[in-house]
N, C-alpha and C. Protein backbone atom coordinates (compact mmCIF):
# COMPACT_ATOMS: atom_id res chain seq x y z
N UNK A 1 -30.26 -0.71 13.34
CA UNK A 1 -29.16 -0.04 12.66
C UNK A 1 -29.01 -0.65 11.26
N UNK A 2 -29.13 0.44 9.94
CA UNK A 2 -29.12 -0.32 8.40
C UNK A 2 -27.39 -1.00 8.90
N UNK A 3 -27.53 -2.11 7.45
CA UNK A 3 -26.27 -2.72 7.33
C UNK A 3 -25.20 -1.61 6.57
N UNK A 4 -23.87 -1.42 7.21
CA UNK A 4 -22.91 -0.87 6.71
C UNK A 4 -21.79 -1.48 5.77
N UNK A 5 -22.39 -0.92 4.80
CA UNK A 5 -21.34 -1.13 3.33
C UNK A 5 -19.89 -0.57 3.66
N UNK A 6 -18.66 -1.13 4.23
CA UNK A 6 -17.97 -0.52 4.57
C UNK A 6 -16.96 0.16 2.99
N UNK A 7 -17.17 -0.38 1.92
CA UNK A 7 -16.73 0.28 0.90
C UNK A 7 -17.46 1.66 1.04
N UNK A 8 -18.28 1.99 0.57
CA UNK A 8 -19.28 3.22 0.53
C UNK A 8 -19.01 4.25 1.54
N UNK A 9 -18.60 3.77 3.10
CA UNK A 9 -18.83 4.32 4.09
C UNK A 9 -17.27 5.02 3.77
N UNK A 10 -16.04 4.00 3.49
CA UNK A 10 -14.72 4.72 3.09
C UNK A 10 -14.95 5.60 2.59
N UNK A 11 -15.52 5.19 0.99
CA UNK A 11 -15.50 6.24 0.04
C UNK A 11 -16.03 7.64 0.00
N UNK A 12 -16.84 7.51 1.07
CA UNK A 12 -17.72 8.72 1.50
C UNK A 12 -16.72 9.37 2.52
N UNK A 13 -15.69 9.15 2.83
CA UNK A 13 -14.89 9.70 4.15
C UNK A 13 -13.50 10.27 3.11
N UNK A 14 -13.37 10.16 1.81
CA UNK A 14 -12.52 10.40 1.12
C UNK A 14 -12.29 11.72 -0.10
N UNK A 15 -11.78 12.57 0.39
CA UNK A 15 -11.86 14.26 -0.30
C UNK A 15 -11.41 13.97 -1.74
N UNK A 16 -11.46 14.10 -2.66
CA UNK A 16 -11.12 14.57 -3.97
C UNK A 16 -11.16 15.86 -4.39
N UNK A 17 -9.63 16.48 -4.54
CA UNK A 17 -9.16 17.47 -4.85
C UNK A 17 -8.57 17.27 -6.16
N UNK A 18 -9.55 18.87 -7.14
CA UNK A 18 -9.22 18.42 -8.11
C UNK A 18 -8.53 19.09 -8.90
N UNK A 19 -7.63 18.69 -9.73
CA UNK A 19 -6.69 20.00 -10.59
C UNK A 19 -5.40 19.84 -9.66
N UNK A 20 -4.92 18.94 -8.95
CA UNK A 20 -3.62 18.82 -7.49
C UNK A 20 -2.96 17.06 -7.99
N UNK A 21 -2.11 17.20 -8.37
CA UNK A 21 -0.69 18.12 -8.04
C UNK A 21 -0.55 19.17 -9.69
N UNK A 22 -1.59 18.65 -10.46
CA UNK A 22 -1.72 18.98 -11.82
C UNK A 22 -2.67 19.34 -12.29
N UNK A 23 -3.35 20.43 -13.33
CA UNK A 23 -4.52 20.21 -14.51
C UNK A 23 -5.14 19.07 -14.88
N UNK A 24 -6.60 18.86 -14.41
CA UNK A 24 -6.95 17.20 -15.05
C UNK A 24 -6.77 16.41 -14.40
N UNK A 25 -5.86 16.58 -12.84
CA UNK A 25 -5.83 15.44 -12.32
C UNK A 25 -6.61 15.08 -10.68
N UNK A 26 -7.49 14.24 -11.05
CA UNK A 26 -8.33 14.58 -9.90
C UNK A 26 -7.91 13.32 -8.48
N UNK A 27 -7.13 13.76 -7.40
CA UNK A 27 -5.94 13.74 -6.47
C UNK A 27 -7.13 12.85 -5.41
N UNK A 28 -7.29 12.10 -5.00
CA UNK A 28 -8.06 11.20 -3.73
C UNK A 28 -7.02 11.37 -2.89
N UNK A 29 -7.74 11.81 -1.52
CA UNK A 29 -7.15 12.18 -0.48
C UNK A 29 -7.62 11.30 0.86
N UNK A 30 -6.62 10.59 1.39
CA UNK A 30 -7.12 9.75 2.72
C UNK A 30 -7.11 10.26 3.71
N UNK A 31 -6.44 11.65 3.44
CA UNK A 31 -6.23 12.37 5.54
C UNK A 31 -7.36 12.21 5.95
N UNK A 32 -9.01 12.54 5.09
CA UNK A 32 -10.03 12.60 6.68
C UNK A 32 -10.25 10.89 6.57
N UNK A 33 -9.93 9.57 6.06
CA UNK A 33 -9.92 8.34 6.74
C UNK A 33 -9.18 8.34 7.90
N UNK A 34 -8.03 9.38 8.01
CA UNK A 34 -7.43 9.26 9.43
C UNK A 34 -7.96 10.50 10.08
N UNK A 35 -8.57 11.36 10.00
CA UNK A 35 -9.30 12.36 10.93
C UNK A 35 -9.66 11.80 11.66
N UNK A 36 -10.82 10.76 11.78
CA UNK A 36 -12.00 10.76 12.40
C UNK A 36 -11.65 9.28 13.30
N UNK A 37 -11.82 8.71 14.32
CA UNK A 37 -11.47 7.46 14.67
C UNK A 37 -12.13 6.68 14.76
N UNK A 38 -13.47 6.56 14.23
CA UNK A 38 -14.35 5.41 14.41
C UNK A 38 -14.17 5.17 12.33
N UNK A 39 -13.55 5.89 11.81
CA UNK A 39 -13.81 6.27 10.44
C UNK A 39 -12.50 5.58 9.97
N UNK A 40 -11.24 5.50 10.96
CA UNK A 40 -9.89 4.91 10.92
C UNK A 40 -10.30 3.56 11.44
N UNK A 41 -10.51 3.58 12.90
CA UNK A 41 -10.62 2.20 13.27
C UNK A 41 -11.61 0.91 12.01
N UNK A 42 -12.41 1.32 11.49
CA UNK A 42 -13.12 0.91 9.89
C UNK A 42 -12.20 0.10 9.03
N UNK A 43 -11.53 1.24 8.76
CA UNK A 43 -10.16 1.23 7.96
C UNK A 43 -9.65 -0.33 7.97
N UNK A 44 -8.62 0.28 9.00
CA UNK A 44 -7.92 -0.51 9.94
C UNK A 44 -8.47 -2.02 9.98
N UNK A 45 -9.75 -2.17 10.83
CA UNK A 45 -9.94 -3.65 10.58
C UNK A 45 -10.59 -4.17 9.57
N UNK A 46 -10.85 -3.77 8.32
CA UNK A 46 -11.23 -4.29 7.37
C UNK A 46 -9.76 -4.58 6.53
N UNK A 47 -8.85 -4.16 6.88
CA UNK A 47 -7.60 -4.91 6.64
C UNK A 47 -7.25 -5.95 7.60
N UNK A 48 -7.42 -5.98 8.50
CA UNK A 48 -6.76 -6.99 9.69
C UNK A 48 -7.39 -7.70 10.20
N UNK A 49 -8.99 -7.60 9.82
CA UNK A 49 -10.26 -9.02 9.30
C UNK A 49 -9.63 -9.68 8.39
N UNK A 50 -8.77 -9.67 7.07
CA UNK A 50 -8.67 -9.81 6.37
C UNK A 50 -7.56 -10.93 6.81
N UNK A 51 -6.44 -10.43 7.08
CA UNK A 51 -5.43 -11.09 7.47
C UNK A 51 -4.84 -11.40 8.48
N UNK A 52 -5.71 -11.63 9.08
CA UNK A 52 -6.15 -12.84 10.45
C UNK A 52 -6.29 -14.29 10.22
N UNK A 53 -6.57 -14.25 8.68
CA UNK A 53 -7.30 -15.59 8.18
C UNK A 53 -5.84 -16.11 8.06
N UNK A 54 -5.76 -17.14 8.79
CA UNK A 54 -4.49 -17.97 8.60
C UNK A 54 -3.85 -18.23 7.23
N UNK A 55 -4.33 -18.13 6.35
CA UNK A 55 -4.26 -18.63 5.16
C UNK A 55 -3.20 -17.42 4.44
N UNK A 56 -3.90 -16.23 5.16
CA UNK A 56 -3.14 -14.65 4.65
C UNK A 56 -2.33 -14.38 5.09
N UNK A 57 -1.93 -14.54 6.60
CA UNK A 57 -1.61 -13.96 7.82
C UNK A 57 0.01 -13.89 7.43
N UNK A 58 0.62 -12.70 7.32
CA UNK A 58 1.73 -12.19 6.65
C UNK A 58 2.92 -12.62 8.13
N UNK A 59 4.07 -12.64 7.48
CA UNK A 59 5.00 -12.50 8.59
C UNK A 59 5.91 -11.38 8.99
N UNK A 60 5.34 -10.37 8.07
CA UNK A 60 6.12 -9.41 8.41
C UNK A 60 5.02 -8.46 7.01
N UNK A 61 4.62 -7.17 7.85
CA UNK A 61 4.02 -5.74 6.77
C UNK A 61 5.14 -4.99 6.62
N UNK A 62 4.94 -4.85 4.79
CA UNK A 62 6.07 -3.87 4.58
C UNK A 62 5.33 -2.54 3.84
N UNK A 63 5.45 -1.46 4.57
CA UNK A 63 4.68 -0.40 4.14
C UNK A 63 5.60 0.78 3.01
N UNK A 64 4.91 1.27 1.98
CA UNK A 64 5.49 2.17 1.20
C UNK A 64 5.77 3.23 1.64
N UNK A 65 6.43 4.21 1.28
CA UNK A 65 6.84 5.47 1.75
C UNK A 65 5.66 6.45 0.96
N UNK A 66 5.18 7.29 1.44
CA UNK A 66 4.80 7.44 3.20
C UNK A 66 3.92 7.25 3.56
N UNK A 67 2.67 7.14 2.94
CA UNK A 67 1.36 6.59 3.51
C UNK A 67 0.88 5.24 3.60
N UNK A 68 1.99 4.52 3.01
CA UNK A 68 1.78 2.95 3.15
C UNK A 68 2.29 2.79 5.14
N UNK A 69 2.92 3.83 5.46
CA UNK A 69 3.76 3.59 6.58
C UNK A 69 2.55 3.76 7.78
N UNK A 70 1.70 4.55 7.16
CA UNK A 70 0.68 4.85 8.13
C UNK A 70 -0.67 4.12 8.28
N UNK A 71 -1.24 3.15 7.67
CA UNK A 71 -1.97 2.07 7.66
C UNK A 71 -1.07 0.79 7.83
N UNK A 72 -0.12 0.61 7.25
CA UNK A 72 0.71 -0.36 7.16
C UNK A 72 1.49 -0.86 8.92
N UNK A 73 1.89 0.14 9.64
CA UNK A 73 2.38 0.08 10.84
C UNK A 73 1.55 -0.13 11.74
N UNK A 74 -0.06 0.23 11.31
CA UNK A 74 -1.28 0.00 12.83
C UNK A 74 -1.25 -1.63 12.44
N UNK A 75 -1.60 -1.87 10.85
CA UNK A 75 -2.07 -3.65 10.78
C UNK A 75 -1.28 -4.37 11.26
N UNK A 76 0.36 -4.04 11.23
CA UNK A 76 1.03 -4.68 11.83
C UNK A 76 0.92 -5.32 13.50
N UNK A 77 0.77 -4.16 13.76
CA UNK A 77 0.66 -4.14 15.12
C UNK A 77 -0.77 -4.80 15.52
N UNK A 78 -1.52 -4.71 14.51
CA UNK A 78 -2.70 -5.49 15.30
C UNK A 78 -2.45 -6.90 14.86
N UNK A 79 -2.10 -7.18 13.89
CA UNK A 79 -1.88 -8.54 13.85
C UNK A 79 -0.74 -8.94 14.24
N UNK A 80 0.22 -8.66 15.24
CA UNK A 80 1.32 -8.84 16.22
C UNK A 80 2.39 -9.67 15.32
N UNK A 81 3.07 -8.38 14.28
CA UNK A 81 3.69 -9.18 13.36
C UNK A 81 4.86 -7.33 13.14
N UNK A 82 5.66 -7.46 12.70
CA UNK A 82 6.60 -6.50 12.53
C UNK A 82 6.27 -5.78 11.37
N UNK A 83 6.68 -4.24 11.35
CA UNK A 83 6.67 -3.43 10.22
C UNK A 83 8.20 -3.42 10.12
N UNK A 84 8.11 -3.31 8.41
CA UNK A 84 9.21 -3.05 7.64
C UNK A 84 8.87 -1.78 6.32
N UNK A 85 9.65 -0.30 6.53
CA UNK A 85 9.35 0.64 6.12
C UNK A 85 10.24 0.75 4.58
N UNK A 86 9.61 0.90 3.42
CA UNK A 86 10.17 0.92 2.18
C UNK A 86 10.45 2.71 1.83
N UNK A 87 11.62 3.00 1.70
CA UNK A 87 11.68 4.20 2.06
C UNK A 87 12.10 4.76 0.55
N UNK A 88 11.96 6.05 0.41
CA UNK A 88 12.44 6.87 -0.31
C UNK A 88 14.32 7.13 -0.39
N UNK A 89 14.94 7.09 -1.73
CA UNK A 89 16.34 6.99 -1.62
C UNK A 89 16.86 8.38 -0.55
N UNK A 90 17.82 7.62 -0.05
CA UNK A 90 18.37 8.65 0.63
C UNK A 90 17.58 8.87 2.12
N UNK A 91 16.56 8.46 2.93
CA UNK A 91 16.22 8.28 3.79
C UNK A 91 16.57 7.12 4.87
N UNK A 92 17.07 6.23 4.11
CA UNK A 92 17.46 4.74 5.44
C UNK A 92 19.30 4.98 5.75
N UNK A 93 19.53 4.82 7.40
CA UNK A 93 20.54 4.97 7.99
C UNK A 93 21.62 3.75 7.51
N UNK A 94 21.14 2.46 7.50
CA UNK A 94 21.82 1.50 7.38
C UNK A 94 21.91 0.88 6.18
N UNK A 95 22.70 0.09 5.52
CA UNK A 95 23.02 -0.60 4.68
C UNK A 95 21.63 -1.29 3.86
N UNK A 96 21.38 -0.36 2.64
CA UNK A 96 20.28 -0.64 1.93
C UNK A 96 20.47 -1.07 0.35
N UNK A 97 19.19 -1.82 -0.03
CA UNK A 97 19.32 -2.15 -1.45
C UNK A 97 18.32 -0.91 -2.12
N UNK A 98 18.28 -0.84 -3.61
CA UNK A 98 17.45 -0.25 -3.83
C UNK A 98 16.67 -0.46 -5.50
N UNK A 99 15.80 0.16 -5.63
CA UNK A 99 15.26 -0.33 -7.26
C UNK A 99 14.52 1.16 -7.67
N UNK A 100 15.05 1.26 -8.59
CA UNK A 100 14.20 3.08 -9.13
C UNK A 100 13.43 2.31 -10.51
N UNK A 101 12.21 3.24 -10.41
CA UNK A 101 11.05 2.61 -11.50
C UNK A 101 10.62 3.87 -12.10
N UNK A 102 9.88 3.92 -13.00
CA UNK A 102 9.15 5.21 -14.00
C UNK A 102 8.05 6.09 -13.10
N UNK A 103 8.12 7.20 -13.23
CA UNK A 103 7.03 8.15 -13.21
C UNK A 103 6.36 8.29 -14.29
N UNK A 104 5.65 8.91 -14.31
CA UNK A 104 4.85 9.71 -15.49
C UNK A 104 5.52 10.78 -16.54
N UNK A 105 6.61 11.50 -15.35
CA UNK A 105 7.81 12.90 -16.12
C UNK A 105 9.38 11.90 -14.94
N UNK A 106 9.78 11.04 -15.51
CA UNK A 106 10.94 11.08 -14.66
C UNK A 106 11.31 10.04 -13.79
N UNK A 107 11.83 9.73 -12.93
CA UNK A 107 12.08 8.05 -12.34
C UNK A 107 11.94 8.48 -10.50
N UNK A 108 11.88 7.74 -9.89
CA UNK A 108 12.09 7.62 -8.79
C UNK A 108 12.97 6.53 -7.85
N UNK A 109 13.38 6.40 -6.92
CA UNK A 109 14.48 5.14 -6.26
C UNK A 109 13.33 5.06 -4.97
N UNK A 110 13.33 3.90 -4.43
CA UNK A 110 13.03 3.60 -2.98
C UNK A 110 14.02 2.27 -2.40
N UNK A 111 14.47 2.38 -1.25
CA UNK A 111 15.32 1.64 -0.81
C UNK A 111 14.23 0.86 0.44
N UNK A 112 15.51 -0.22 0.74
CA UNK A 112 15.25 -0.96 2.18
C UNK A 112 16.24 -1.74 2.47
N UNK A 113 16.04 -1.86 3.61
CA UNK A 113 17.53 -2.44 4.60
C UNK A 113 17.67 -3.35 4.22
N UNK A 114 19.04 -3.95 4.44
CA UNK A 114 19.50 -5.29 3.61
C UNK A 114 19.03 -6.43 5.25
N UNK A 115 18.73 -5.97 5.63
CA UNK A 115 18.00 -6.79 7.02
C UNK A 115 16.91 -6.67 7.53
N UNK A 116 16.27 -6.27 6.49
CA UNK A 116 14.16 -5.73 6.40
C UNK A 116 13.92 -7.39 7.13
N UNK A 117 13.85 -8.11 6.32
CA UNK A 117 13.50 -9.38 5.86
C UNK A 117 14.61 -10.77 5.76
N UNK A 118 13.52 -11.44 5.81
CA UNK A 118 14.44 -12.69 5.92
C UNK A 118 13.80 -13.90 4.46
N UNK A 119 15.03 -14.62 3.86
CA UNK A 119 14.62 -15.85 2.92
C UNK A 119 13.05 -16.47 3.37
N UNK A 120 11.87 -16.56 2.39
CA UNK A 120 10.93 -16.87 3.14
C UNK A 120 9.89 -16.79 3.73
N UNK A 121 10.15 -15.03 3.80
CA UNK A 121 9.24 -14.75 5.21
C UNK A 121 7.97 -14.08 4.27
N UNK A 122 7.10 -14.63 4.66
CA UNK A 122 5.72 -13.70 4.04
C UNK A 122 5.08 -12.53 4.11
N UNK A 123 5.29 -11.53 3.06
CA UNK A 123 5.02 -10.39 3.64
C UNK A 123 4.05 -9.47 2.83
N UNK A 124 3.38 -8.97 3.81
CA UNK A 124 2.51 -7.99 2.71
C UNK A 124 2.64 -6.84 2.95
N UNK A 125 2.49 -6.40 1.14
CA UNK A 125 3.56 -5.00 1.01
C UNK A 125 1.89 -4.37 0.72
N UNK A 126 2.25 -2.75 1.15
CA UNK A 126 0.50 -2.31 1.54
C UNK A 126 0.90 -0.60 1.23
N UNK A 127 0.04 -0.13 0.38
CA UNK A 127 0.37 1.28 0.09
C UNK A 127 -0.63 2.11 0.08
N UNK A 128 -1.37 3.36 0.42
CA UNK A 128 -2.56 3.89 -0.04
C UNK A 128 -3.32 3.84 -0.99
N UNK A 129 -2.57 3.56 -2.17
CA UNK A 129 -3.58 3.61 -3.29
C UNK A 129 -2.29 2.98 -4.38
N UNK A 130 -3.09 2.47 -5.42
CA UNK A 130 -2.60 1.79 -6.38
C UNK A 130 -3.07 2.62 -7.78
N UNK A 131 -1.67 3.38 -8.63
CA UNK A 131 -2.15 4.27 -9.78
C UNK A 131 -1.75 3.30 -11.01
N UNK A 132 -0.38 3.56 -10.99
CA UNK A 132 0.44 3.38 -12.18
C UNK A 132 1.17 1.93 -11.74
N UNK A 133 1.10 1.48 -10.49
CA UNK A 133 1.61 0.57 -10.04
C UNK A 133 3.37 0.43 -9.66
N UNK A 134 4.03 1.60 -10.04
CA UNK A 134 5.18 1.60 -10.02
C UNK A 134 6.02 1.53 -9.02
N UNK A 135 5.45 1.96 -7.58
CA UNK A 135 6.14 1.97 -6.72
C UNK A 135 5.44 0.50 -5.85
N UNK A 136 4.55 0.30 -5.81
CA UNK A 136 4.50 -1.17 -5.69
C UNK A 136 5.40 -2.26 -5.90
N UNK A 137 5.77 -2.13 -7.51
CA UNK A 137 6.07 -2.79 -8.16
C UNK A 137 7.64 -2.94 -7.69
N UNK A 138 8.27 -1.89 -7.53
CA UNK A 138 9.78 -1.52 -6.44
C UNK A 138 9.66 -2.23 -5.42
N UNK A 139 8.86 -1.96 -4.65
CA UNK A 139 8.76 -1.97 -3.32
C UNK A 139 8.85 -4.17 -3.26
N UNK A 140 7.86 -4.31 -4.10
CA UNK A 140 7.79 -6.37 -4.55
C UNK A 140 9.56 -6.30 -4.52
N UNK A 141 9.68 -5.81 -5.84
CA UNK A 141 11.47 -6.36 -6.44
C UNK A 141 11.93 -5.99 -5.49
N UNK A 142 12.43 -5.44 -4.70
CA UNK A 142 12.91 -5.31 -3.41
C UNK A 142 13.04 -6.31 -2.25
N UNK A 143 11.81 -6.44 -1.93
CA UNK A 143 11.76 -7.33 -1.04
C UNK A 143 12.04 -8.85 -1.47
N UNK A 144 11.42 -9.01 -2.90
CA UNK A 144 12.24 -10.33 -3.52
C UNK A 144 13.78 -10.27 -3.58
N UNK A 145 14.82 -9.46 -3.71
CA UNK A 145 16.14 -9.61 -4.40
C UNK A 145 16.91 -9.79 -2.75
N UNK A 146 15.75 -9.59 -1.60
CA UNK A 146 16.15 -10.36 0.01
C UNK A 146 15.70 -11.77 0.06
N UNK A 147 14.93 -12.35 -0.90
CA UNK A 147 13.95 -13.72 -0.56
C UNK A 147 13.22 -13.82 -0.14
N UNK A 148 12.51 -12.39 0.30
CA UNK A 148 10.64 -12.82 0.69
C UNK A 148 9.76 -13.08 -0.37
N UNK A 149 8.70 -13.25 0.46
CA UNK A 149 7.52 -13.65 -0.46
C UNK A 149 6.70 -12.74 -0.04
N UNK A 150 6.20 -11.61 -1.56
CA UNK A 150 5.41 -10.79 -0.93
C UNK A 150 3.88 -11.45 -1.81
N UNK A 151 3.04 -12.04 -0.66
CA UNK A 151 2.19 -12.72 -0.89
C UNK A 151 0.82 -11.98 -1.03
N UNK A 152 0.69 -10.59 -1.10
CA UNK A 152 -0.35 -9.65 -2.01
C UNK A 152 0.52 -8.54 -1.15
N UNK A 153 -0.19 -7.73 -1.98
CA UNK A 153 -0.12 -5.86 -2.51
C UNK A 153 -1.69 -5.42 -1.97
N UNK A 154 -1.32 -4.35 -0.98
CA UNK A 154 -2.86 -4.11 -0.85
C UNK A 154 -3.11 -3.10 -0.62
N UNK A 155 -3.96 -1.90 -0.82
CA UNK A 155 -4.27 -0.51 -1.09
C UNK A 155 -5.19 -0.03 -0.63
N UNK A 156 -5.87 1.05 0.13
CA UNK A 156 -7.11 1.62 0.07
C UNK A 156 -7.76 1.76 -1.34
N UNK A 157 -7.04 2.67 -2.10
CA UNK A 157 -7.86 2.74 -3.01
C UNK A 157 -7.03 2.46 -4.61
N UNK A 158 -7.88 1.59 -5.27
CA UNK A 158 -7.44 1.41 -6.93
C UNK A 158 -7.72 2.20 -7.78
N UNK A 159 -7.07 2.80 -8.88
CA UNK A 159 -7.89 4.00 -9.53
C UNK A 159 -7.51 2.90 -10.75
N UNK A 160 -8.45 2.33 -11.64
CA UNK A 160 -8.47 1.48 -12.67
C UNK A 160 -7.81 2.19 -13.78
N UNK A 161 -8.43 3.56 -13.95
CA UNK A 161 -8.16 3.98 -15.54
C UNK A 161 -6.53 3.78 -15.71
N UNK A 162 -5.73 3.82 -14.65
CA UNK A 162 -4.34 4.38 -15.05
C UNK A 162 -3.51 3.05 -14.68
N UNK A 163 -3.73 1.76 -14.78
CA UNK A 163 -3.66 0.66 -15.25
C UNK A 163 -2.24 -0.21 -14.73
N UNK A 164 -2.48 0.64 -13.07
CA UNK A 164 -1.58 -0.14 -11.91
C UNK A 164 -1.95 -1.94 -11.78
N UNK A 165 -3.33 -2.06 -11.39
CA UNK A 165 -3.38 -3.31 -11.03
C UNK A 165 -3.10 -4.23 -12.03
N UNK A 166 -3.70 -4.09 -13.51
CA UNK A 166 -3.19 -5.48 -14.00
C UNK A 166 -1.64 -5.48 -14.44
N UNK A 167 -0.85 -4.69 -14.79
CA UNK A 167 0.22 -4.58 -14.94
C UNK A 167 1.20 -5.70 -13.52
N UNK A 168 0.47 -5.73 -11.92
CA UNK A 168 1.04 -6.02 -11.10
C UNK A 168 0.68 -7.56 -11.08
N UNK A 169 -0.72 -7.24 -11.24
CA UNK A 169 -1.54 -8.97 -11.20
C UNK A 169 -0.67 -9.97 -12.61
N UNK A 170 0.02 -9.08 -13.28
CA UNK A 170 0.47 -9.97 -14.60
C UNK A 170 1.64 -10.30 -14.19
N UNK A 171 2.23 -9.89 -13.02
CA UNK A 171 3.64 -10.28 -12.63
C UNK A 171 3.29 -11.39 -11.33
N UNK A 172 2.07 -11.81 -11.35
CA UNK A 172 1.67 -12.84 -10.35
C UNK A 172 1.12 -12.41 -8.84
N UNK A 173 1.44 -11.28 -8.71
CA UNK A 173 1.25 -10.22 -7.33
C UNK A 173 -0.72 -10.30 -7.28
N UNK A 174 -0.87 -11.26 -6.33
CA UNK A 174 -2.24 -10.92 -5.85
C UNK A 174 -2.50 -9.72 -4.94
N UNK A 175 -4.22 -9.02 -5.37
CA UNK A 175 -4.21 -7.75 -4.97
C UNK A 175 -5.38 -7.67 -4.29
N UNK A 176 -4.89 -6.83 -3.32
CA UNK A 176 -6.11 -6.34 -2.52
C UNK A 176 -6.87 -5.01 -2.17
N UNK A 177 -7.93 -4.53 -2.65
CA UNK A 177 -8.16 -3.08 -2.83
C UNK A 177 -9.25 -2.80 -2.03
N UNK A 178 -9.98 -1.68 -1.15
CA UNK A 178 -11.11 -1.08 -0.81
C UNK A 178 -12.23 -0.94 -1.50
N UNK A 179 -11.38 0.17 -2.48
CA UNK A 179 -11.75 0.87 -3.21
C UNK A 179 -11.77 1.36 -4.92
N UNK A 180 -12.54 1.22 -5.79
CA UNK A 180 -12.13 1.47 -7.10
C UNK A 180 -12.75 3.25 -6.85
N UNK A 181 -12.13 4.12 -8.02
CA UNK A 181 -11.94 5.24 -8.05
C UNK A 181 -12.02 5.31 -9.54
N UNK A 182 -13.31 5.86 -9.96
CA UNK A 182 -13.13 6.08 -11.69
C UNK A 182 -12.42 7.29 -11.55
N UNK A 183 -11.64 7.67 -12.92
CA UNK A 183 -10.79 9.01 -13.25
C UNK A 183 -9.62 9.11 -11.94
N UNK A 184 -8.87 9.92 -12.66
CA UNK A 184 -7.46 9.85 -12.04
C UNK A 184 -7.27 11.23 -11.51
């Protein structure tokens, strides 16, 4: 059996639709990484190989709204550690903080419970893909203004041109990516 490049093998499992949500903008799509289950399970433990290593090993995953929620909630669970869901304003029942950051046309809010987290606790905040970095970047200040430590940011896929990661890496946020993605 050749050796499997598991970058390549992602990237090959990943649709690009182009001209969605806009003209020019060419949209990476993860649904068939979750179609297929030998194509997910991949996924999956090439994150939770990762942070197994004692050194990484988070105390709590905090996943972005909404597809951070859906990679973010299996690693949890495989590395027998709690999910904490960073939600969109106006979605959490209980007593939440919140931080709104820039779009491209306009701002956005994402909240989380004022009892996500605890002073301390190490956590890695994990989203599908890393563009503009903005909701990342919420999702960190957030979980800091409770006292965690979100000890990397980590993504399926990075799209470089549009100049999420160093913007995050300059605020000290170590990063973890699959995938680079030329064009946006």
């Amino acid at each position: 059996m050749p050796h499997l490049n598991i970058t390549d093998y992602l990237r090959a499992h990943i649709r690009t639709v182009p001209d969605w949500p806009a003209p020019g903008v060419q949209f990476r799509d993860i649904t068939p990484l979750l179609q297929d289950a030998k194509v997910f399970r991949v996924l999956i433990d090439a994150f939770v190989h990762r942070y197994m290593d004692p050194a990484l090993r988070p105390d709590v995953v905090a996943g972005l709204d909404a597809r951070g929620f859906i990679i973010g909630s299996v690693i949890a669970y495989e590395l027998g550690v709690g999910f904490v869901p960073i939600r969109k304003k106006g979605r959490l029942p209980f007593t939440t903080i919140e931080e709104t950051y820039e779009l491209e046309y306009g701002s956005a809010t994402v909240e989380l419970h004022t009892d996500a987290v605890h002073p301390g606790q190490r956590v890695l905040l994990i989203d599908d893909l890393i563009a503009t970095g903005g909701t990342m970047m919420a999702g960190k200040k957030l979980l800091e203004k409770l006292g965690a430590s979100v000890m990397e940011g980590a993504a399926i896929v990075n799209l470089p041109e549009l100049g999420g990661a160093p913007k995050l890496q300059a605020t000290g946020l170590s990063l973890f990516t699959l995938i680079d993605f030329a064009g946006h």
